[in-house]
PDB file of N, CA and C in Angstrom:
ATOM      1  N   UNK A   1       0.819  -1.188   0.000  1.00  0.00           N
ATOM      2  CA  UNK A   1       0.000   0.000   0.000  1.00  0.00           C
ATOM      3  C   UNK A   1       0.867   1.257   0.000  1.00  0.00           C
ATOM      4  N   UNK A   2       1.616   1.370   1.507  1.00  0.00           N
ATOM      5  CA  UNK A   2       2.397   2.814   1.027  1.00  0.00           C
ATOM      6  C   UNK A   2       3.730   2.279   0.887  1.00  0.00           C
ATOM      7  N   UNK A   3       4.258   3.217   0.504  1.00  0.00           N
ATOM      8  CA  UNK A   3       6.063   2.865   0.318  1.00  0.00           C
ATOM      9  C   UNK A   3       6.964   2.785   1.697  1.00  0.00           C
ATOM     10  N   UNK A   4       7.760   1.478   1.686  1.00  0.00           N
ATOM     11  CA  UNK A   4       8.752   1.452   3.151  1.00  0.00           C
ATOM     12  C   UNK A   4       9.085   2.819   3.736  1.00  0.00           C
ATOM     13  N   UNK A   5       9.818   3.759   2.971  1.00  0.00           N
ATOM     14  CA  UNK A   5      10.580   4.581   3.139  1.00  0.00           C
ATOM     15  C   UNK A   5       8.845   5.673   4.054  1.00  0.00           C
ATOM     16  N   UNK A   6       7.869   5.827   3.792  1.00  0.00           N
ATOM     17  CA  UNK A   6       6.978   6.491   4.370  1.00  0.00           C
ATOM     18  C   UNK A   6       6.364   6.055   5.752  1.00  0.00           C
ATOM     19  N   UNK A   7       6.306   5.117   5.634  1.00  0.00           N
ATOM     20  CA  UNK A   7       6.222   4.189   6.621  1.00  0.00           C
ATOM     21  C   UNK A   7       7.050   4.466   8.129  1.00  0.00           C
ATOM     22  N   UNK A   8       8.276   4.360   7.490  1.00  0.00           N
ATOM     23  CA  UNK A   8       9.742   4.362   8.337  1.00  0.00           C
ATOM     24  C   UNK A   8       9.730   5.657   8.818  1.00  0.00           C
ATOM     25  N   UNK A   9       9.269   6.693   7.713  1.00  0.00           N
ATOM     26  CA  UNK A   9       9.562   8.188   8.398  1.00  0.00           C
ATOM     27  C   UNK A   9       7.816   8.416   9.306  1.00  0.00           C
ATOM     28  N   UNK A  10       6.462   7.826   9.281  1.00  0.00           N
ATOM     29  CA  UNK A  10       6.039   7.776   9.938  1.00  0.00           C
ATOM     30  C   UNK A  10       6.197   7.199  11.365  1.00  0.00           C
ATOM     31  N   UNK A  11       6.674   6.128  11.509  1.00  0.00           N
ATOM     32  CA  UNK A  11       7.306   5.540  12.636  1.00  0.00           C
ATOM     33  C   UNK A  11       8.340   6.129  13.419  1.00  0.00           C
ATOM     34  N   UNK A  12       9.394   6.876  12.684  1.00  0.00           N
ATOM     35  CA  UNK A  12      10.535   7.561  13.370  1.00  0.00           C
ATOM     36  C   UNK A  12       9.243   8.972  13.966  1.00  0.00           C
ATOM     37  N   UNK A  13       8.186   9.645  13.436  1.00  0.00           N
ATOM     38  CA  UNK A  13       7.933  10.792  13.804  1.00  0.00           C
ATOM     39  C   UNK A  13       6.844  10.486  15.306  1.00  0.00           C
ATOM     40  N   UNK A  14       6.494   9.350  15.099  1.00  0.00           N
ATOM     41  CA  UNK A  14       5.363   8.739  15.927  1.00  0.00           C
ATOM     42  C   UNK A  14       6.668   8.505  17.124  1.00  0.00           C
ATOM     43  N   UNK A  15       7.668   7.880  17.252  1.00  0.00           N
ATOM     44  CA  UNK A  15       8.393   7.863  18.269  1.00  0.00           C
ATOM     45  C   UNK A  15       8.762   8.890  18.727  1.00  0.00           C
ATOM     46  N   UNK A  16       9.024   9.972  17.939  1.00  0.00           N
ATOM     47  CA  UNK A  16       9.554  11.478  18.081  1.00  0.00           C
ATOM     48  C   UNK A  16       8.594  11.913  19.091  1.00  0.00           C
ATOM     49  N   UNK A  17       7.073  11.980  18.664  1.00  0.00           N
ATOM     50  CA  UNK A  17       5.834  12.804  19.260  1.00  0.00           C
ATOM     51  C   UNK A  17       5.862  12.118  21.103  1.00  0.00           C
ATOM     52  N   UNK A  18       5.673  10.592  21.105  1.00  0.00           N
ATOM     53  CA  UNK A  18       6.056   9.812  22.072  1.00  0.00           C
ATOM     54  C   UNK A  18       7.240  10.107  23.074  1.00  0.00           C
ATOM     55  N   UNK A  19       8.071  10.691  22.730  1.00  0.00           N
ATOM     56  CA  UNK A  19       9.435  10.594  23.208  1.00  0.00           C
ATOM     57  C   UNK A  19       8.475  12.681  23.962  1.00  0.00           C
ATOM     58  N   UNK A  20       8.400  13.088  23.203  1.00  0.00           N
ATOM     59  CA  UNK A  20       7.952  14.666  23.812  1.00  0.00           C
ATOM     60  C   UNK A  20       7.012  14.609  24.724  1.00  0.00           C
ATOM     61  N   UNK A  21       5.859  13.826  24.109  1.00  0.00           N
ATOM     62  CA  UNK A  21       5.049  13.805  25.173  1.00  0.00           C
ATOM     63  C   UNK A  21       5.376  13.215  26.694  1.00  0.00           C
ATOM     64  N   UNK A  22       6.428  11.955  26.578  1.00  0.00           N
ATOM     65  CA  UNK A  22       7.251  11.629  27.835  1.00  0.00           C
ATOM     66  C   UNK A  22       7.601  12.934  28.135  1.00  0.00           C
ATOM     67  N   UNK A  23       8.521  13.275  27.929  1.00  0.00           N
ATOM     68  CA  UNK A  23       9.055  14.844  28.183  1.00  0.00           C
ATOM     69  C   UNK A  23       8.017  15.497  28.953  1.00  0.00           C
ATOM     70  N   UNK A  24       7.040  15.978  28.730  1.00  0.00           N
ATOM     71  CA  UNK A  24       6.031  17.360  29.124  1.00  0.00           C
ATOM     72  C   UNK A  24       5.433  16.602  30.345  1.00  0.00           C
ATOM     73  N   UNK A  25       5.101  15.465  30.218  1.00  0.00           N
ATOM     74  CA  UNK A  25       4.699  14.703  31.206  1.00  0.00           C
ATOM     75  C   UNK A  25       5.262  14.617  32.548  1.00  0.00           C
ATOM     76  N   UNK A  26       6.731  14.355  32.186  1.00  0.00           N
ATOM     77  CA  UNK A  26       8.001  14.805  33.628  1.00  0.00           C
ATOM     78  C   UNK A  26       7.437  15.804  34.039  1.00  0.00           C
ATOM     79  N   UNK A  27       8.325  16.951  33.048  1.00  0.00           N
ATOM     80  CA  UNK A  27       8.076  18.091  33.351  1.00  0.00           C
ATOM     81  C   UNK A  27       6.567  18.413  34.371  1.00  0.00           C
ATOM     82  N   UNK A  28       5.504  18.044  33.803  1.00  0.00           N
ATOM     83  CA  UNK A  28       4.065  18.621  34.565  1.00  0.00           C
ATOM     84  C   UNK A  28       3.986  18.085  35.548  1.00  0.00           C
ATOM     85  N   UNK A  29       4.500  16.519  35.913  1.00  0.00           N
ATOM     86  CA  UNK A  29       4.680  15.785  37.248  1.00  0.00           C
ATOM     87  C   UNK A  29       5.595  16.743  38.311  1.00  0.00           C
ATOM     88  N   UNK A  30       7.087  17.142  37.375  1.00  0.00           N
ATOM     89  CA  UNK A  30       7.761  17.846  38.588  1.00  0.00           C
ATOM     90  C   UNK A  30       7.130  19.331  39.126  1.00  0.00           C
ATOM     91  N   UNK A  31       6.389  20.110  38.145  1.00  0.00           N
ATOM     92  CA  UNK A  31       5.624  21.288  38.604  1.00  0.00           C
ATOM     93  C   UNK A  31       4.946  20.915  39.610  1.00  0.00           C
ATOM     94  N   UNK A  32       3.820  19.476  39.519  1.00  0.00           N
ATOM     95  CA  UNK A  32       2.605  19.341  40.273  1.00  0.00           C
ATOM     96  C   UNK A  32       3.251  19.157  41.637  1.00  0.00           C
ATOM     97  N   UNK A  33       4.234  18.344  41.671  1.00  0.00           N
ATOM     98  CA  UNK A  33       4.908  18.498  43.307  1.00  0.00           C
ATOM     99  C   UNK A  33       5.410  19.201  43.212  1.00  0.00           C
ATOM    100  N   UNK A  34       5.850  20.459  42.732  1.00  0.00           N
ATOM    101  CA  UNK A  34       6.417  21.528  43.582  1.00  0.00           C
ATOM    102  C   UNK A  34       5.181  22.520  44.015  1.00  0.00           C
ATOM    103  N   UNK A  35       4.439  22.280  43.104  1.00  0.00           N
ATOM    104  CA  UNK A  35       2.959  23.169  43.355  1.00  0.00           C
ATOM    105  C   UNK A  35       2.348  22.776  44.901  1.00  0.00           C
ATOM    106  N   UNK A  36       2.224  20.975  45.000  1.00  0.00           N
ATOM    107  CA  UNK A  36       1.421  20.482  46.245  1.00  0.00           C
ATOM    108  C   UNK A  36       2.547  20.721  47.524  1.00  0.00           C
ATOM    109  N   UNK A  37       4.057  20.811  47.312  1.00  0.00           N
ATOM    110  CA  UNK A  37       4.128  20.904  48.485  1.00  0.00           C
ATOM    111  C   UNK A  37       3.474  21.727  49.839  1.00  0.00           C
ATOM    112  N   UNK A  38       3.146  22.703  49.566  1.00  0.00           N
ATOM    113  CA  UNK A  38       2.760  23.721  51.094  1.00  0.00           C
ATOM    114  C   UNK A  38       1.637  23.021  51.200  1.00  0.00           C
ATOM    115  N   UNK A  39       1.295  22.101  50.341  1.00  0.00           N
ATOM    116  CA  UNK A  39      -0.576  21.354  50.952  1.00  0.00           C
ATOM    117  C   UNK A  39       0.211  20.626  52.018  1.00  0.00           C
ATOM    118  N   UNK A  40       1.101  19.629  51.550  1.00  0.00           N
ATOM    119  CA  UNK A  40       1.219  18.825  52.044  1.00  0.00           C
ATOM    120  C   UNK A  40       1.796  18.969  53.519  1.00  0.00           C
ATOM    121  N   UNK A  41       2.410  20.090  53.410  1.00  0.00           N
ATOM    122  CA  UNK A  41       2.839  20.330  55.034  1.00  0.00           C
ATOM    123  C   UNK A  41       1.858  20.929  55.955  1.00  0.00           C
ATOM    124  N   UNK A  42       0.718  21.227  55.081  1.00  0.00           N
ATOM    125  CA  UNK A  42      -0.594  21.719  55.726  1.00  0.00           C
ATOM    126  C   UNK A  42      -1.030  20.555  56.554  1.00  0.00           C
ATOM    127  N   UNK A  43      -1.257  19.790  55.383  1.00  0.00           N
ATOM    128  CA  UNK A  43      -1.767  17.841  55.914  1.00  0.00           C
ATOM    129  C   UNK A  43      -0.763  17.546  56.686  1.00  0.00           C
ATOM    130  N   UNK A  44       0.465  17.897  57.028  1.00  0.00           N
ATOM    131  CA  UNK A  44       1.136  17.069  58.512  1.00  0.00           C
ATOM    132  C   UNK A  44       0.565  17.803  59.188  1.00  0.00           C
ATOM    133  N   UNK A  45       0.202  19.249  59.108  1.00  0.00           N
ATOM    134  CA  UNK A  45       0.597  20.261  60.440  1.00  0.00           C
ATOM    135  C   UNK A  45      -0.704  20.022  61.421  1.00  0.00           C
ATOM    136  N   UNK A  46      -2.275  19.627  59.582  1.00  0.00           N
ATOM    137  CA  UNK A  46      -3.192  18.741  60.193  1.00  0.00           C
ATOM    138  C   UNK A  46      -3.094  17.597  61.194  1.00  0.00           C
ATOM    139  N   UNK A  47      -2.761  16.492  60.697  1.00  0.00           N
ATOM    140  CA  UNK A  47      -2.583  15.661  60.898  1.00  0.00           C
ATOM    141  C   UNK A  47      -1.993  15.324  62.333  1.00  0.00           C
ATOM    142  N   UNK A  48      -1.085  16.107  62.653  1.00  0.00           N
ATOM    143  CA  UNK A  48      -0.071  16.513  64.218  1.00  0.00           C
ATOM    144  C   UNK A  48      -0.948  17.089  64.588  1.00  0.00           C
ATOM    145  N   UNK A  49      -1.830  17.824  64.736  1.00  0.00           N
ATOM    146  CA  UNK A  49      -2.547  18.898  65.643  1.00  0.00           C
ATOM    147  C   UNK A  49      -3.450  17.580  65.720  1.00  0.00           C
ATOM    148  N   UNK A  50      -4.665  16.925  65.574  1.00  0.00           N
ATOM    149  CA  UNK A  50      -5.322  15.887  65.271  1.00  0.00           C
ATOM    150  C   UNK A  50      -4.621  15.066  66.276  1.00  0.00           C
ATOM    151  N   UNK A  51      -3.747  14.638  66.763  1.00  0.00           N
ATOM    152  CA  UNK A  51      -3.019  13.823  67.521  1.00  0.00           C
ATOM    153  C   UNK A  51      -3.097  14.197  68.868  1.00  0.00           C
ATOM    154  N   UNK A  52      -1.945  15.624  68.767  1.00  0.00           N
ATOM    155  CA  UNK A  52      -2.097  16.481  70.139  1.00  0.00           C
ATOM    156  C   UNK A  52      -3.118  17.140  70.511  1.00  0.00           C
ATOM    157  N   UNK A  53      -3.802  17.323  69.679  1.00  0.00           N
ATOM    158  CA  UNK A  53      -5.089  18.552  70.296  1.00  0.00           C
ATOM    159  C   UNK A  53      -5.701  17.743  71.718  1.00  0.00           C
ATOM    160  N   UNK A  54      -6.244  16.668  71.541  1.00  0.00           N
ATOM    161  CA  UNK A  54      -7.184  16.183  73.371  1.00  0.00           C
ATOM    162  C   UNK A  54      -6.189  16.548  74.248  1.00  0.00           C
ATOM    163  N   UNK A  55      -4.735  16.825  74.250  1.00  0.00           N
ATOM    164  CA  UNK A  55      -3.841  16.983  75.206  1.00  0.00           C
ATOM    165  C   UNK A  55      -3.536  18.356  75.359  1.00  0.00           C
ATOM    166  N   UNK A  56      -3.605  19.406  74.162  1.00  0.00           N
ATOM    167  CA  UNK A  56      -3.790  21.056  74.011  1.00  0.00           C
ATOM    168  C   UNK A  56      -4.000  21.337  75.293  1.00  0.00           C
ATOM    169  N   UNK A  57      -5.239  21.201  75.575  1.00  0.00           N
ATOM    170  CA  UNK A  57      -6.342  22.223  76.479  1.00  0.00           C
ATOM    171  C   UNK A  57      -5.701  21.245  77.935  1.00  0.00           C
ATOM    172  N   UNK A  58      -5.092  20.973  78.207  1.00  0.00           N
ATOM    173  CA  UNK A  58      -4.940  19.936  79.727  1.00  0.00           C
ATOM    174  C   UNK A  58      -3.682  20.906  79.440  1.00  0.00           C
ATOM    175  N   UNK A  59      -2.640  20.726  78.467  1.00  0.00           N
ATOM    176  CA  UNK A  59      -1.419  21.510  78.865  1.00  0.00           C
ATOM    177  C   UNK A  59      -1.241  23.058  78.932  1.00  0.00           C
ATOM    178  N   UNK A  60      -2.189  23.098  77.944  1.00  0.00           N
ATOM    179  CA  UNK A  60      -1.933  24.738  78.237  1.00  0.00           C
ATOM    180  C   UNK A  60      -2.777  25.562  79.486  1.00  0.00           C
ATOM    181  N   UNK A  61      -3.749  24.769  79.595  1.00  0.00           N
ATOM    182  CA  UNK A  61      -4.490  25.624  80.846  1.00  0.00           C
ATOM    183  C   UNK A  61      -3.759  25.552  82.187  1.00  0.00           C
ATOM    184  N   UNK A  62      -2.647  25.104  82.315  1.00  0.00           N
ATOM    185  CA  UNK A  62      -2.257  25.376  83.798  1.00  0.00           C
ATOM    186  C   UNK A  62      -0.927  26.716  83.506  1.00  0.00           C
ATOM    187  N   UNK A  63      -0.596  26.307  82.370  1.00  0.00           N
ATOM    188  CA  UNK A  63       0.318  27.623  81.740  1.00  0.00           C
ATOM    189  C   UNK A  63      -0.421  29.230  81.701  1.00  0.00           C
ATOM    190  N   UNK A  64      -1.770  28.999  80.865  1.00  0.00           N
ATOM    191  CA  UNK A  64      -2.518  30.304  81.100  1.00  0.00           C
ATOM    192  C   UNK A  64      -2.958  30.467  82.260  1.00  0.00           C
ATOM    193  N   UNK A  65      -3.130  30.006  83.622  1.00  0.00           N
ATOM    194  CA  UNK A  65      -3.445  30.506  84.865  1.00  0.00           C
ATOM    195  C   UNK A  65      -1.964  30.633  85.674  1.00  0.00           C
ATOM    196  N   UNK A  66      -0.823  30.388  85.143  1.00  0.00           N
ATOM    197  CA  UNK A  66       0.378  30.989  85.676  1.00  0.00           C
ATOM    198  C   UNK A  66       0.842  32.194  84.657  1.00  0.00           C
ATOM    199  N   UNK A  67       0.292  32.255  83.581  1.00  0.00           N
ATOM    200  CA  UNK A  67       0.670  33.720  82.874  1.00  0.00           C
ATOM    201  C   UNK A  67      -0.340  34.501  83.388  1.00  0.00           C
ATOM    202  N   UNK A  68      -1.584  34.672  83.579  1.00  0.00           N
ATOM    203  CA  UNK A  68      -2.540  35.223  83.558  1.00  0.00           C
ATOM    204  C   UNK A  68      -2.406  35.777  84.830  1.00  0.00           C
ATOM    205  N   UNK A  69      -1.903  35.026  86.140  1.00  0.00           N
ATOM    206  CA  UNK A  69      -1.696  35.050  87.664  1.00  0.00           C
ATOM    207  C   UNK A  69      -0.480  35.903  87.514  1.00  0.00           C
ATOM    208  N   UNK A  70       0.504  36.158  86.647  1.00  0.00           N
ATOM    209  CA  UNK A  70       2.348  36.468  86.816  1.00  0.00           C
ATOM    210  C   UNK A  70       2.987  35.771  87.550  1.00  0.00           C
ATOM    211  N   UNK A  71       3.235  34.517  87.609  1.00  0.00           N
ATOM    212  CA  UNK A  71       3.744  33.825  87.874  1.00  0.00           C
ATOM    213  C   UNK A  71       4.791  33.289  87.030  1.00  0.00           C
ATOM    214  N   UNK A  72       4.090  33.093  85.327  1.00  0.00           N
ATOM    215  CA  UNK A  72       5.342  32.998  84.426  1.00  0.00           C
ATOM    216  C   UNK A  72       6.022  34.643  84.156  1.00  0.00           C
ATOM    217  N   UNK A  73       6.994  34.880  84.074  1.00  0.00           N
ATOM    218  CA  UNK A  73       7.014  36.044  82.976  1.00  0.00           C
ATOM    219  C   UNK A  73       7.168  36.026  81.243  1.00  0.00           C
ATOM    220  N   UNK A  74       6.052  35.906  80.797  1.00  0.00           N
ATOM    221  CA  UNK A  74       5.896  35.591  79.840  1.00  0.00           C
ATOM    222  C   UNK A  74       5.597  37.267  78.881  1.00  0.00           C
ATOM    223  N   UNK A  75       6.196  37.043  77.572  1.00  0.00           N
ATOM    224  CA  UNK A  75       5.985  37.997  76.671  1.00  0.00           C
ATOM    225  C   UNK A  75       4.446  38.386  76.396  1.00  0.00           C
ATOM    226  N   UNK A  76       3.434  39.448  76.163  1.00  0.00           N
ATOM    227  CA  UNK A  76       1.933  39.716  76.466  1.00  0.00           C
ATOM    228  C   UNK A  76       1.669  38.976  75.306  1.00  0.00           C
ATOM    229  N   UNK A  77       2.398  38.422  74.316  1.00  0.00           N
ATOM    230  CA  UNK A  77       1.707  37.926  73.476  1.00  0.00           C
ATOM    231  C   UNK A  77       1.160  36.558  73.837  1.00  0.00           C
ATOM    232  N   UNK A  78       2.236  35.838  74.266  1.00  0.00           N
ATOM    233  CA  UNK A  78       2.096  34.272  74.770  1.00  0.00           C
ATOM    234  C   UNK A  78       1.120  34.066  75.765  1.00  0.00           C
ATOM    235  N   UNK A  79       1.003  35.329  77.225  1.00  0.00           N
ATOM    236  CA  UNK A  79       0.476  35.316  77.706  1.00  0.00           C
ATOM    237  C   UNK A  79      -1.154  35.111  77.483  1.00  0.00           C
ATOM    238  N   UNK A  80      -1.700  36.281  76.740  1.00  0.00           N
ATOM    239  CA  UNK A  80      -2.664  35.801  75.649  1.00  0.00           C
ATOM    240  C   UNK A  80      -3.177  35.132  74.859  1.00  0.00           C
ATOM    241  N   UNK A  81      -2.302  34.318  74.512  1.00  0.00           N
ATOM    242  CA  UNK A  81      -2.271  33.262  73.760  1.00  0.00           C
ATOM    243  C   UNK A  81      -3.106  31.355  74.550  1.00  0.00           C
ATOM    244  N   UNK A  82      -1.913  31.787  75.812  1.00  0.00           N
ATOM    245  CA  UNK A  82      -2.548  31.146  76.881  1.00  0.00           C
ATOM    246  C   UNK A  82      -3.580  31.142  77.608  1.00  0.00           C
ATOM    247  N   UNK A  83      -3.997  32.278  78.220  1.00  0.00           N
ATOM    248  CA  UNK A  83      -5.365  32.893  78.600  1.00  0.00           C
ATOM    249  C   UNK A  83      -6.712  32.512  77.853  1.00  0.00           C
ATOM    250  N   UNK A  84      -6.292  32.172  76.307  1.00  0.00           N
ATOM    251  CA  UNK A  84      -7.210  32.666  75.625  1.00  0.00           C
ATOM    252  C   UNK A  84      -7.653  31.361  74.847  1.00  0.00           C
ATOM    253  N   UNK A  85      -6.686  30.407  74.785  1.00  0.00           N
ATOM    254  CA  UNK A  85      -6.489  28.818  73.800  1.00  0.00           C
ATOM    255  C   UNK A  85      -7.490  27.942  74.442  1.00  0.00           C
ATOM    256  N   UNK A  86      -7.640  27.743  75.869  1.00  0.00           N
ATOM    257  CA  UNK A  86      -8.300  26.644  76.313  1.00  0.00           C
ATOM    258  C   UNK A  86      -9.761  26.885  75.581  1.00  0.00           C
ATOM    259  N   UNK A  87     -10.380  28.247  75.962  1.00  0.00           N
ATOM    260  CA  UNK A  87     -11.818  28.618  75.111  1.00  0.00           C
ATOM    261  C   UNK A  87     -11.685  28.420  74.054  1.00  0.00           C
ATOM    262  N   UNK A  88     -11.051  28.961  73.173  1.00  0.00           N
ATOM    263  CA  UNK A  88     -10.928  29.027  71.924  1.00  0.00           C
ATOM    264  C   UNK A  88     -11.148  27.371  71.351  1.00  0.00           C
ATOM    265  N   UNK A  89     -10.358  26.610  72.013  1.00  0.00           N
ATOM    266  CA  UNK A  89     -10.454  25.156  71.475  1.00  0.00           C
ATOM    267  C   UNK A  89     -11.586  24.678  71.881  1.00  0.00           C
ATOM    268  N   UNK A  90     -12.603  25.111  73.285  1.00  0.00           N
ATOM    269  CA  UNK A  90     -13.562  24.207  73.407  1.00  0.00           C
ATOM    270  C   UNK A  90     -14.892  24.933  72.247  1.00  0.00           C
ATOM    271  N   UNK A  91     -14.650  26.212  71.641  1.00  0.00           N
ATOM    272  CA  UNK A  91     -15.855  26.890  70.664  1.00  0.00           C
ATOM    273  C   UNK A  91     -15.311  26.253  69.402  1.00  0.00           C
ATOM    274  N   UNK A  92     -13.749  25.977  69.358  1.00  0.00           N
ATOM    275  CA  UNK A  92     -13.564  25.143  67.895  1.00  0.00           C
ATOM    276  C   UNK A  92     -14.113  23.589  67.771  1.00  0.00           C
ATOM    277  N   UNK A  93     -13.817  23.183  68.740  1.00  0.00           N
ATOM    278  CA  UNK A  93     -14.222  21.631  69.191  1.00  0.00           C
ATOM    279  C   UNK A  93     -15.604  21.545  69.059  1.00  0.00           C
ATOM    280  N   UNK A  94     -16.935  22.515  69.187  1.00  0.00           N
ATOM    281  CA  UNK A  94     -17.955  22.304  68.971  1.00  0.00           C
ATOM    282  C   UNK A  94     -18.397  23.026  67.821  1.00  0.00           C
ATOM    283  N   UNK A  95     -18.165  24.003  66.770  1.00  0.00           N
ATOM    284  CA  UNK A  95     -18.513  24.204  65.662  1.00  0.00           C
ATOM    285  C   UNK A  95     -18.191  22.920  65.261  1.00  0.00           C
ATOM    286  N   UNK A  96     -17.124  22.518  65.319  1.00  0.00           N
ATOM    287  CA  UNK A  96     -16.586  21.414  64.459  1.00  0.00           C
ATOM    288  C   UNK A  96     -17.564  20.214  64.625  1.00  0.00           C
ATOM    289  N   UNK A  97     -18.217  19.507  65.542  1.00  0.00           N
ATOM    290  CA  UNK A  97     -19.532  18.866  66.252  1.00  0.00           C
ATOM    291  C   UNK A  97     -20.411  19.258  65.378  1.00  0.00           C
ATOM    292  N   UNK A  98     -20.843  20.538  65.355  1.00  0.00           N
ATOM    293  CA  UNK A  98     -21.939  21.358  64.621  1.00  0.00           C
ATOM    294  C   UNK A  98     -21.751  21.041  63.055  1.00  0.00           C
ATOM    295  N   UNK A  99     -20.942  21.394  62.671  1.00  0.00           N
ATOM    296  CA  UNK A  99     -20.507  21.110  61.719  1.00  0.00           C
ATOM    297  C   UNK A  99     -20.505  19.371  60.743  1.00  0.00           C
ATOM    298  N   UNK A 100     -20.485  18.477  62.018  1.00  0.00           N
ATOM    299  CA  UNK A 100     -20.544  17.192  61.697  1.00  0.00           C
ATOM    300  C   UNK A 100     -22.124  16.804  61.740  1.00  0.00           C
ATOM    301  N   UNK A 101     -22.685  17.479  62.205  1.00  0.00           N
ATOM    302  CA  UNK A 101     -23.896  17.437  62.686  1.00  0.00           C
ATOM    303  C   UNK A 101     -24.010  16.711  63.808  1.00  0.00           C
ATOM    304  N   UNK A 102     -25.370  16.902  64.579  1.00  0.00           N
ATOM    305  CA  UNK A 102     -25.701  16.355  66.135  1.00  0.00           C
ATOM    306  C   UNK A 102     -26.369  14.895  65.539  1.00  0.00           C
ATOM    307  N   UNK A 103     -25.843  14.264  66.800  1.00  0.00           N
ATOM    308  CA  UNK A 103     -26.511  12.669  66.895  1.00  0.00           C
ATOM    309  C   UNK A 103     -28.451  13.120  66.564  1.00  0.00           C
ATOM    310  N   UNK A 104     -28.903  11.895  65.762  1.00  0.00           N
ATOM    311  CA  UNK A 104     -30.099  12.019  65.509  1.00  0.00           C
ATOM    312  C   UNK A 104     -30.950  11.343  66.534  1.00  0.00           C
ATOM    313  N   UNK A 105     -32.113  12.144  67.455  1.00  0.00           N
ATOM    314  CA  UNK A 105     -32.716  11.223  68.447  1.00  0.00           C
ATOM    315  C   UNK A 105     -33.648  10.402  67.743  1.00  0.00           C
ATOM    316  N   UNK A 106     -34.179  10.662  66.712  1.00  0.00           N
ATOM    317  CA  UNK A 106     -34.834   9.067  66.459  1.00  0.00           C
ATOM    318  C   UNK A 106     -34.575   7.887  65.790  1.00  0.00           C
ATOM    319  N   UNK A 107     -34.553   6.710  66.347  1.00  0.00           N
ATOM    320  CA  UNK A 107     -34.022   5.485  66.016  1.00  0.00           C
ATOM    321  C   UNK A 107     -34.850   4.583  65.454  1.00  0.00           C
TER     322      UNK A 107
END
């Protein structure tokens, strides 16, 4: 049907196109992880807080009633920080509830 020689230069161009598209493909793989990294350290920073958080509010509340008292000398920021975390986590802890929605009373 067609001539070898057309053939051959179809085949060499079909490997050519193949061989680029490998190429762009790297390439868009190595963008996409450089793009996802800051997710991904989001998802540990998730992931770690998720672990420690039931232990948060037990450690820091004896810290915010020794900053809050002057007992630590702590910088006003930290101090605040302390004072202010134990609430803060028990109004996050229940949007987040809210958010999941409430147990349904009928069974």
């Amino acid at each position: 049907m067609y001539p070898q020689n057309i053939l051959n230069e179809l085949a060499a161009a079909k490997t050519q196109l193949r061989q680029s598209i490998s190429r762009r493909r790297a390439i868009c793989v190595a963008a996409a992880d450089g793009a996802v990294q800051p997710l991904r350290w989001i998802d540990l920073a998730s992931n770690v807080w998720r672990l420690l958080a039931p232990f948060a509010k037990v450690a820091v509340w004896p810290l915010g009633a020794a900053a809050a008292g002057g007992i630590l000398p702590l910088p006003k920021f930290f101090r605040q920080l302390f004072r202010w975390a134990p609430p803060l986590l028990t109004v996050i802890s229940t949007f987040r509830r809210m958010r999941r929605g409430w147990p349904s009373s009928a069974g």
